[in-house]
PDB file of N, CA and C in Angstrom:
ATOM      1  N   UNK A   1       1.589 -25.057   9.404  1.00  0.00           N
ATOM      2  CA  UNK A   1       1.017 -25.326   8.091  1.00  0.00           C
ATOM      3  C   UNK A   1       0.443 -24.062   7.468  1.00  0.00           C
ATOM      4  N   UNK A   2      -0.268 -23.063   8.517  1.00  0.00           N
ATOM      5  CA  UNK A   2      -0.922 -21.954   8.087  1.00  0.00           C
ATOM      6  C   UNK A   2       0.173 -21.026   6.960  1.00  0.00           C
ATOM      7  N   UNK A   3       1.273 -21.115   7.461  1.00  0.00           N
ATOM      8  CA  UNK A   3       2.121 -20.163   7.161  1.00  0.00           C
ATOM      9  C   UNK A   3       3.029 -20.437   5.434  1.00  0.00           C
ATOM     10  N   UNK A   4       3.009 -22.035   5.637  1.00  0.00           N
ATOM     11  CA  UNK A   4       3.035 -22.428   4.318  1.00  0.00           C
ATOM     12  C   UNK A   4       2.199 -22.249   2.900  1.00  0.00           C
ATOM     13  N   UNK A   5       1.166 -22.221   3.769  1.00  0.00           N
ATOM     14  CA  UNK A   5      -0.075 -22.403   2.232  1.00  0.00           C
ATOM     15  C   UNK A   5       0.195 -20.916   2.170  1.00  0.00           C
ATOM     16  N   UNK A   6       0.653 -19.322   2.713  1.00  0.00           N
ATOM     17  CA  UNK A   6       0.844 -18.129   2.450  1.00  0.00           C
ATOM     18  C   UNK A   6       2.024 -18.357   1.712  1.00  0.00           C
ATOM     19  N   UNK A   7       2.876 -19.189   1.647  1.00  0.00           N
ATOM     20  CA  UNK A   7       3.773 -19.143   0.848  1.00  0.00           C
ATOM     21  C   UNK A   7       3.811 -19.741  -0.645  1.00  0.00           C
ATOM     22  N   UNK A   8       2.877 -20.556  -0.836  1.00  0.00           N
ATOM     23  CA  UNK A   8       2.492 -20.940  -2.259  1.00  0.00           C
ATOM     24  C   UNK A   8       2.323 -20.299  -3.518  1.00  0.00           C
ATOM     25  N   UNK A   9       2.826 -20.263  -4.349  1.00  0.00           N
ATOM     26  CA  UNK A   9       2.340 -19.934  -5.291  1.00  0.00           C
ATOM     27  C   UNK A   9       0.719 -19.341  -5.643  1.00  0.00           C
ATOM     28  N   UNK A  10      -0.333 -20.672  -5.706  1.00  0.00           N
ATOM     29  CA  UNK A  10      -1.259 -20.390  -5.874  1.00  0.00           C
ATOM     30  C   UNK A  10      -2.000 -19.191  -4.939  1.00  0.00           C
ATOM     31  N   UNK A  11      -1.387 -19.275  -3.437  1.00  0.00           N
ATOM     32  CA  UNK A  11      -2.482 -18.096  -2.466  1.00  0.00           C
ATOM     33  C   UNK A  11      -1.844 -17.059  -2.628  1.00  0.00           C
ATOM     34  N   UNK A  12      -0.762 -17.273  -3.279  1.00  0.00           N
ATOM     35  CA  UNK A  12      -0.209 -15.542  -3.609  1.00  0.00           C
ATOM     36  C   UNK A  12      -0.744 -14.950  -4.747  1.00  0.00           C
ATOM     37  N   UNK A  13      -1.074 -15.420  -5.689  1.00  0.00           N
ATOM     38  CA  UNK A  13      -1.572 -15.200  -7.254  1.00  0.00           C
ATOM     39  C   UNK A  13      -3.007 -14.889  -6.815  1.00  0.00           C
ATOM     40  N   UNK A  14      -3.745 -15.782  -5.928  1.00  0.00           N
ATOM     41  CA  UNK A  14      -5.076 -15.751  -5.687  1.00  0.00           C
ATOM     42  C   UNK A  14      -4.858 -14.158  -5.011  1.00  0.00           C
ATOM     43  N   UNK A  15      -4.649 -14.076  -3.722  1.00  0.00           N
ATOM     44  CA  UNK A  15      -4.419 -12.516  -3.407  1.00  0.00           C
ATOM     45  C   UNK A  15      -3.831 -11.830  -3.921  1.00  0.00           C
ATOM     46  N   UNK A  16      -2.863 -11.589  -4.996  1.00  0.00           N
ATOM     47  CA  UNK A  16      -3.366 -10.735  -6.041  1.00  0.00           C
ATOM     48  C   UNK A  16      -4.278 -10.502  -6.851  1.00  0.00           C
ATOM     49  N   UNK A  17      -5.065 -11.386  -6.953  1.00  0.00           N
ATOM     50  CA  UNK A  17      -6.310 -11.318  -7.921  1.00  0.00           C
ATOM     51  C   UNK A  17      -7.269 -10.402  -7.256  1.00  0.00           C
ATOM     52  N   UNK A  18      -7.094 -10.675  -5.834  1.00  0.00           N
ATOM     53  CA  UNK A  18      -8.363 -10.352  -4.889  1.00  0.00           C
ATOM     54  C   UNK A  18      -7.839  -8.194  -5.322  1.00  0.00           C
ATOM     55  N   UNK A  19      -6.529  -8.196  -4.659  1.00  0.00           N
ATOM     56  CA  UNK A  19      -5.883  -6.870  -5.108  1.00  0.00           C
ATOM     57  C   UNK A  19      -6.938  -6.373  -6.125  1.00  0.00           C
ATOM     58  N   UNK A  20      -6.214  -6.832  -7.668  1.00  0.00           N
ATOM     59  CA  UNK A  20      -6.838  -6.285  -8.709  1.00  0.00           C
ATOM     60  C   UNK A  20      -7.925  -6.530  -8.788  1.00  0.00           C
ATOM     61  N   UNK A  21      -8.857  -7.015  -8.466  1.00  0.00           N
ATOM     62  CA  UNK A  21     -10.581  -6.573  -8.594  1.00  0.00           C
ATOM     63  C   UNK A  21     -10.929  -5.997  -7.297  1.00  0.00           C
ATOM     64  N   UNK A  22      -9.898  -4.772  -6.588  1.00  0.00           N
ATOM     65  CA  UNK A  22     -10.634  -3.818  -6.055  1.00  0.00           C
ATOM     66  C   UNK A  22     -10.382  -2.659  -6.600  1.00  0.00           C
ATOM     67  N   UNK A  23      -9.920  -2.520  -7.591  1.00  0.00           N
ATOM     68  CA  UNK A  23      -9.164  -1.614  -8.217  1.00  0.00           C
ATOM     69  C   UNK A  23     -10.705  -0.744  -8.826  1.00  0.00           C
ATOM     70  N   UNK A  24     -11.244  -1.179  -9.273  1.00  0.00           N
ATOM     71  CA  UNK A  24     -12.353  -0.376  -9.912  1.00  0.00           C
ATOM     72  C   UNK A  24     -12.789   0.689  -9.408  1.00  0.00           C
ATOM     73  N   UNK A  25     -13.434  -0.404  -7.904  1.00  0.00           N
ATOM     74  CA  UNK A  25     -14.030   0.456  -6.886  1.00  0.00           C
ATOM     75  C   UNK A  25     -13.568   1.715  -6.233  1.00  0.00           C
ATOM     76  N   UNK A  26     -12.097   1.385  -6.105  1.00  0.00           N
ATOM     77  CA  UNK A  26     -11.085   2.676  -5.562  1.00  0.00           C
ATOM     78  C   UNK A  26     -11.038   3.690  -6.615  1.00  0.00           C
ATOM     79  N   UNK A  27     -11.437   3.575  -7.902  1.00  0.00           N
ATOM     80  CA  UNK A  27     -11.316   4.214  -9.443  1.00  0.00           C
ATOM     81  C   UNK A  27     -12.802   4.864  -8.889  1.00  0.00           C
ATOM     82  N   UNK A  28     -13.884   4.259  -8.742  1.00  0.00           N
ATOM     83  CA  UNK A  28     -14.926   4.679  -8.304  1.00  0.00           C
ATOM     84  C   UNK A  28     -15.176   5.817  -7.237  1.00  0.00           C
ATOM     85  N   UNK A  29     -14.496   5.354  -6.463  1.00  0.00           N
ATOM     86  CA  UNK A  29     -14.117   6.334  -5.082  1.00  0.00           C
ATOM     87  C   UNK A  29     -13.464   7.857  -5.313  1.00  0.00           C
ATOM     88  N   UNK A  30     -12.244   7.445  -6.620  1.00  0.00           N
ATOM     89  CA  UNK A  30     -12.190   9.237  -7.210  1.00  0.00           C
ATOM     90  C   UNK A  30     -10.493   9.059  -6.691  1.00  0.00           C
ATOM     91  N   UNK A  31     -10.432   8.008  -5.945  1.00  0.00           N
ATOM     92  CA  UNK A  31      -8.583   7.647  -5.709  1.00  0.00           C
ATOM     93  C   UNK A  31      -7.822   7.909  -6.911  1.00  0.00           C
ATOM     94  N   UNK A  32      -6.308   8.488  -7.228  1.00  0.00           N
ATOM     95  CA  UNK A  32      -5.665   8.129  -8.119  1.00  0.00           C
ATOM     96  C   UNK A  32      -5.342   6.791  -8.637  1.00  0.00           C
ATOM     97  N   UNK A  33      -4.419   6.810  -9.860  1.00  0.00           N
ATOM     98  CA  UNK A  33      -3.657   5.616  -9.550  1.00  0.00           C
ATOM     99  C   UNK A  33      -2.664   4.817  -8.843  1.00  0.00           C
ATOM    100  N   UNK A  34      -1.817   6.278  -8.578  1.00  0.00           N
ATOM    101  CA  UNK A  34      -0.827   6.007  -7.795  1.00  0.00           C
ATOM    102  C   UNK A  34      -1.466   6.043  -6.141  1.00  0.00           C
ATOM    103  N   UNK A  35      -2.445   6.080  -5.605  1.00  0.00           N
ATOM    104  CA  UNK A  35      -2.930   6.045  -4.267  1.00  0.00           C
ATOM    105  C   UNK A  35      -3.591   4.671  -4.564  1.00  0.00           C
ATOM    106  N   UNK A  36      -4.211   4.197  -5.125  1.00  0.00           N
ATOM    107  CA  UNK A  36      -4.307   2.691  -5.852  1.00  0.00           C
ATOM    108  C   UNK A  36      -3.458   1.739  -5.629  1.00  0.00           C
ATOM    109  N   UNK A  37      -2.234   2.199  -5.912  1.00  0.00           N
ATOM    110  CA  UNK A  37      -1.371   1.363  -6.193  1.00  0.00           C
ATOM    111  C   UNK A  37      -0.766   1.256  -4.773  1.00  0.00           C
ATOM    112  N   UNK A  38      -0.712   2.055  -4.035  1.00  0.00           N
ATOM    113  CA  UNK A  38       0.127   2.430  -2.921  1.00  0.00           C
ATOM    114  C   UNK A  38      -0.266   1.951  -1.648  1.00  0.00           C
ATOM    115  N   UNK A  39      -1.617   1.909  -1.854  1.00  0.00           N
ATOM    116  CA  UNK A  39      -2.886   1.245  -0.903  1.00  0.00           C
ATOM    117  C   UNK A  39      -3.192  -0.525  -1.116  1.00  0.00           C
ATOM    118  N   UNK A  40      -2.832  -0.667  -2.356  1.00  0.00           N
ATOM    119  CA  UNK A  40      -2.863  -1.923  -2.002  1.00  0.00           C
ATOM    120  C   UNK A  40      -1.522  -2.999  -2.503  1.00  0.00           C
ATOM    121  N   UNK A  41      -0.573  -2.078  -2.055  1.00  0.00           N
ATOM    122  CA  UNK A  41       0.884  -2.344  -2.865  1.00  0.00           C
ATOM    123  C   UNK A  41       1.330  -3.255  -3.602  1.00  0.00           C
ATOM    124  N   UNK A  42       0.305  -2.803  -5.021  1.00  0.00           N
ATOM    125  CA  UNK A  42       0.463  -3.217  -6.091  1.00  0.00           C
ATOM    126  C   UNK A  42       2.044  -2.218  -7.240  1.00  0.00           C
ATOM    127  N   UNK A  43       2.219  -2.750  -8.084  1.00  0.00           N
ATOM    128  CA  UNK A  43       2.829  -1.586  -9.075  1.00  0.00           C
ATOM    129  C   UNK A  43       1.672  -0.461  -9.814  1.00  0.00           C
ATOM    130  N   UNK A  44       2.116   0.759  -9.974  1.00  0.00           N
ATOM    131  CA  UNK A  44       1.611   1.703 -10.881  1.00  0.00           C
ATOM    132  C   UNK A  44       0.775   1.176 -11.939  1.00  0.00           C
ATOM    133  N   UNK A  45       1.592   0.005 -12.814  1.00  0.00           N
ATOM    134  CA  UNK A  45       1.239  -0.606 -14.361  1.00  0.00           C
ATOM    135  C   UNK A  45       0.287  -1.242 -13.739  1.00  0.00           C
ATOM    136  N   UNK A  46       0.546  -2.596 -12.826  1.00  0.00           N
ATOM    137  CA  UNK A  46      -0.852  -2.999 -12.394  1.00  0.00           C
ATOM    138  C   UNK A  46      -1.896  -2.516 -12.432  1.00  0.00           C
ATOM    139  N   UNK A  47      -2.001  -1.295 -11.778  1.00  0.00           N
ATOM    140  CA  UNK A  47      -3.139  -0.388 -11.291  1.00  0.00           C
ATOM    141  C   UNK A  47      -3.752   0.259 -12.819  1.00  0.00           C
ATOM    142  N   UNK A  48      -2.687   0.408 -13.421  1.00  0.00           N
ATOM    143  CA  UNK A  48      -3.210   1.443 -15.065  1.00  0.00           C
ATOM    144  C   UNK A  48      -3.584   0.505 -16.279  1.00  0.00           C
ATOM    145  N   UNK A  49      -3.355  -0.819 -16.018  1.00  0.00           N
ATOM    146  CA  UNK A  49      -3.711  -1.962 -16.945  1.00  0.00           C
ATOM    147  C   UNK A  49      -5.105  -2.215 -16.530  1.00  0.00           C
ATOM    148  N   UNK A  50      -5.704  -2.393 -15.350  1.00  0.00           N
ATOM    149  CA  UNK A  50      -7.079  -2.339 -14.872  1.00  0.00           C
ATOM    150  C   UNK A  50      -8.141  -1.795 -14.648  1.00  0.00           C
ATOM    151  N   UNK A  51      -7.268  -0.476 -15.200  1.00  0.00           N
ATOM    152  CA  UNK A  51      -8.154   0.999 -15.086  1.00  0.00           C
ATOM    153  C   UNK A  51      -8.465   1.382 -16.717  1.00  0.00           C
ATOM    154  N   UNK A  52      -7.440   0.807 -17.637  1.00  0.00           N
ATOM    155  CA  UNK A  52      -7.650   1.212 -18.670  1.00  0.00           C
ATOM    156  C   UNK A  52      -9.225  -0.141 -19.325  1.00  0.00           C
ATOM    157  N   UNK A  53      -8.589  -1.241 -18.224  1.00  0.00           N
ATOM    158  CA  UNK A  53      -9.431  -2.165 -18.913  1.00  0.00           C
ATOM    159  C   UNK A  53     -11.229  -2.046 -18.601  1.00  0.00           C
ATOM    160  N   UNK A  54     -10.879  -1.531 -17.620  1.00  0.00           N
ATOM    161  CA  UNK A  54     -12.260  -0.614 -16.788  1.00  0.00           C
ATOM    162  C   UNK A  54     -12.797   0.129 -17.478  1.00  0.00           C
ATOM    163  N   UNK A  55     -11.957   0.956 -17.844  1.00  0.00           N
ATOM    164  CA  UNK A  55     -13.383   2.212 -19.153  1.00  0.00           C
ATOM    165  C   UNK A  55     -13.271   1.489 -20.086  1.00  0.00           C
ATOM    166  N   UNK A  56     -12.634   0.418 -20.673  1.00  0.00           N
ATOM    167  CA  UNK A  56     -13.318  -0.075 -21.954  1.00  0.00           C
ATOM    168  C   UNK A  56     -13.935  -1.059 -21.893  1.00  0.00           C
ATOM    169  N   UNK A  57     -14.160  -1.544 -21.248  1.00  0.00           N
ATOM    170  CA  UNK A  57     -15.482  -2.384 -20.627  1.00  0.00           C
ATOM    171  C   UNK A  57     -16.806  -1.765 -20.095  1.00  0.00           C
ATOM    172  N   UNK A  58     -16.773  -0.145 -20.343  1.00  0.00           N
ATOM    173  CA  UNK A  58     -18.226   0.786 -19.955  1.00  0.00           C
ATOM    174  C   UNK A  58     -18.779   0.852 -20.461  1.00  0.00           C
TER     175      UNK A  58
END
């Protein structure tokens, strides 16, 4: 059963979510984007859509 609910839709979307709200912190840390992205193997755009949304939310 464990292995199913990893296959759902919803716990995959949910762990991506978890992904993109660490993104800041790694922005914080002085990481690129592309070490961002690479670290939590997301795409590039992912990583630069959250970063842009990050300084304009400062």
């Amino acid at each position: 059963m464990y292995l199913k609910l990893k296959q759902t839709r919803v716990y995959q979307e949910a762990r991506e979510e978890g992904k993109l709200e660490a993104v800041p912190k790694f922005l914080a840390l002085g990481l690129t984007v592309e070490q961002i992205a690479q670290a939590l193997d997301l795409d590039v755009t992912q990583v630069q859509q959250v970063a842009q949304q990050t300084s304009l939310n400062q």
